[in-house]
Protein backbone atom coordinates (compact mmCIF):
# COMPACT_ATOMS: atom_id res chain seq x y z
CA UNK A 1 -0.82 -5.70 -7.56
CA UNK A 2 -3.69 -3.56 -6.45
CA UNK A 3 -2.50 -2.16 -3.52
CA UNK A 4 0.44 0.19 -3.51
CA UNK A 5 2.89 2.34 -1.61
CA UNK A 6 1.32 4.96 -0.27
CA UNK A 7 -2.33 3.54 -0.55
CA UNK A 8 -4.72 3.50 2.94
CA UNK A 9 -5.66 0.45 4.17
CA UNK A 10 -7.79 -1.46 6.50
CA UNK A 11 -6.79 -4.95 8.37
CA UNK A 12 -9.51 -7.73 7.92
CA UNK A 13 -7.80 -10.37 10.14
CA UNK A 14 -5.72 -10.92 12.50
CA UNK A 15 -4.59 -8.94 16.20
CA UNK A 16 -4.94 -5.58 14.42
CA UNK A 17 -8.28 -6.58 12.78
CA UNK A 18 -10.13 -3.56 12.03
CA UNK A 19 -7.08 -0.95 12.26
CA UNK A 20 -6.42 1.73 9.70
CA UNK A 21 -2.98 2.02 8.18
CA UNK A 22 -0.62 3.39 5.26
CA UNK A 23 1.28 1.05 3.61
CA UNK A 24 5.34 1.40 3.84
CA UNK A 25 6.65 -1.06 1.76
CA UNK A 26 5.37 -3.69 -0.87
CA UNK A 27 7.27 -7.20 -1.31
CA UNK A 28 5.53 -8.27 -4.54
CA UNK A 29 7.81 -11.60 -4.41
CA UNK A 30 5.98 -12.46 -1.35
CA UNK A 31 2.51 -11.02 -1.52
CA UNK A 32 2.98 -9.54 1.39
CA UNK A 33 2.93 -5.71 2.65
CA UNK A 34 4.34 -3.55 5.43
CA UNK A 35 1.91 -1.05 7.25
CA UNK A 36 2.82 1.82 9.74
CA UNK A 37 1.88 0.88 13.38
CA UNK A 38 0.42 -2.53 12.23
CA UNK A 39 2.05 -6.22 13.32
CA UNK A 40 4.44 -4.26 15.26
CA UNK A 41 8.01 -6.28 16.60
CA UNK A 42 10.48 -5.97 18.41
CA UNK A 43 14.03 -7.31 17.17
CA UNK A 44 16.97 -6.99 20.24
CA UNK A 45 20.24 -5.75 18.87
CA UNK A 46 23.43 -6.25 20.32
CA UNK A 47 25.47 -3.79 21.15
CA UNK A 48 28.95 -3.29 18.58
CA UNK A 49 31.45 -1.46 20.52
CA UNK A 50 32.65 -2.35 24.22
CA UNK A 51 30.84 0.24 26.39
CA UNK A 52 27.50 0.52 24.54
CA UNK A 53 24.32 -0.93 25.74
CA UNK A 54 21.88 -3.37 23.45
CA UNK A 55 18.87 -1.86 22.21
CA UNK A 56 15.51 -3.35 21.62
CA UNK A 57 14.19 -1.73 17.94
CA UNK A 58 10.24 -2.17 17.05
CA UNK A 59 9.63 -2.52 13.78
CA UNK A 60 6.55 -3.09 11.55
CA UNK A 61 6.15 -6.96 10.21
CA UNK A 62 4.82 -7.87 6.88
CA UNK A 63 1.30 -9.17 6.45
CA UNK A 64 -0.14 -10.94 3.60
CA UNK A 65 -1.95 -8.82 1.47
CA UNK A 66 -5.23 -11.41 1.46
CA UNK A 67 -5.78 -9.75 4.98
CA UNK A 68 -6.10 -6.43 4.00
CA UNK A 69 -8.21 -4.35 2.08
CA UNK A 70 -7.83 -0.80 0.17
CA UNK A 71 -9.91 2.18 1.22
CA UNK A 72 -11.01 4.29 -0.96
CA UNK A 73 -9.49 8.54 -0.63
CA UNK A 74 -12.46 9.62 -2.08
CA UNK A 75 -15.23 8.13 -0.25
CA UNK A 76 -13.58 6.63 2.52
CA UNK A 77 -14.83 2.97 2.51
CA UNK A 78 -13.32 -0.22 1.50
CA UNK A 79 -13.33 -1.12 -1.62
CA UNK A 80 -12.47 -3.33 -4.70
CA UNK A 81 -10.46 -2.40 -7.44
CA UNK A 82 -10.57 -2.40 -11.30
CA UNK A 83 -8.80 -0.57 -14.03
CA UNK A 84 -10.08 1.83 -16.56
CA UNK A 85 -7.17 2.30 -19.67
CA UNK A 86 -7.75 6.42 -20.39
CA UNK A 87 -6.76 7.80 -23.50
CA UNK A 88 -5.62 11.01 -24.19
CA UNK A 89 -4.73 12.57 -27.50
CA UNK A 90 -2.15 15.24 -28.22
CA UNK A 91 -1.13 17.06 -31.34
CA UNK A 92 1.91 18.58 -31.96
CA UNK A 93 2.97 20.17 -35.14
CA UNK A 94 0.76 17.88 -36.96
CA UNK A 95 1.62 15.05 -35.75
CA UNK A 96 -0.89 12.72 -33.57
CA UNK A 97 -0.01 11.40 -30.26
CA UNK A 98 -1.66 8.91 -28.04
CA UNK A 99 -1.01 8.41 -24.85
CA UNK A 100 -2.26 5.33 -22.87
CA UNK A 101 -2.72 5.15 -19.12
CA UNK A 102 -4.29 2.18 -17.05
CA UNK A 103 -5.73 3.68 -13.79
CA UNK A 104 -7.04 2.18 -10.69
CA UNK A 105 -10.55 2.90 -10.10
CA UNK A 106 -12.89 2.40 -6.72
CA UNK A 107 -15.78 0.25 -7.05
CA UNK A 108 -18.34 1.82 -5.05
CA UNK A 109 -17.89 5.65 -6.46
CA UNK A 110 -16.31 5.11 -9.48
CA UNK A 111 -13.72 7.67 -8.87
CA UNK A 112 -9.87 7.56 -9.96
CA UNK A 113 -7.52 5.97 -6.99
């Protein structure tokens, strides 16, 4: 998936079209993704014990992640995606090491995500 925990992004459709948000929570199962104050609900919960009152508990809903799209830390616009593999060598006591890493990088300002 391109968009992960942590990641910025920005809702194309829907009530909360246009709204900013960081994502909480990734169900890659689904294709689907939570995002703090976005698709807000609110789920009523019973009360356990005799005595207590119910409460009524908002939580964030997931949205598919076909309506959203990832902004970009570095320049601060939405973007696409693609990956870069970067190499990096390392020797140690004569021996050769190289280390692969695939890294998400922004479209628009070709910067490391």
């Amino acid at each position: 998936m391109k968009i992960k925990k942590g990641d910025k992004v920005k809702i194309l459709t829907g009530k909360d079209k246009g709204k900013k948000g960081k994502v909480l929570q990734v169900l890659n199962g689904r294709d689907k993704l939570s995002i703090e104050g976005i698709n807000l609900l609110y789920k009523n919960m019973r009360p356990k014990k005799q005595g207590e009152t119910g409460q009524r508990i908002q939580f964030p809903a997931p949205i598919a992640i076909s309506n959203v799209t990832l902004l970009c830390p570095k320049c601060n616009r939405i973007t696409r995606v693609s990956y870069k593999s970067i190499r990096s060598e390392n020797t140690v006591s004569g021996t050769k090491k190289v280390k692969v890493t695939k890294s998400r990088i922004c479209k628009k300002c070709k910067e490391i995500i």
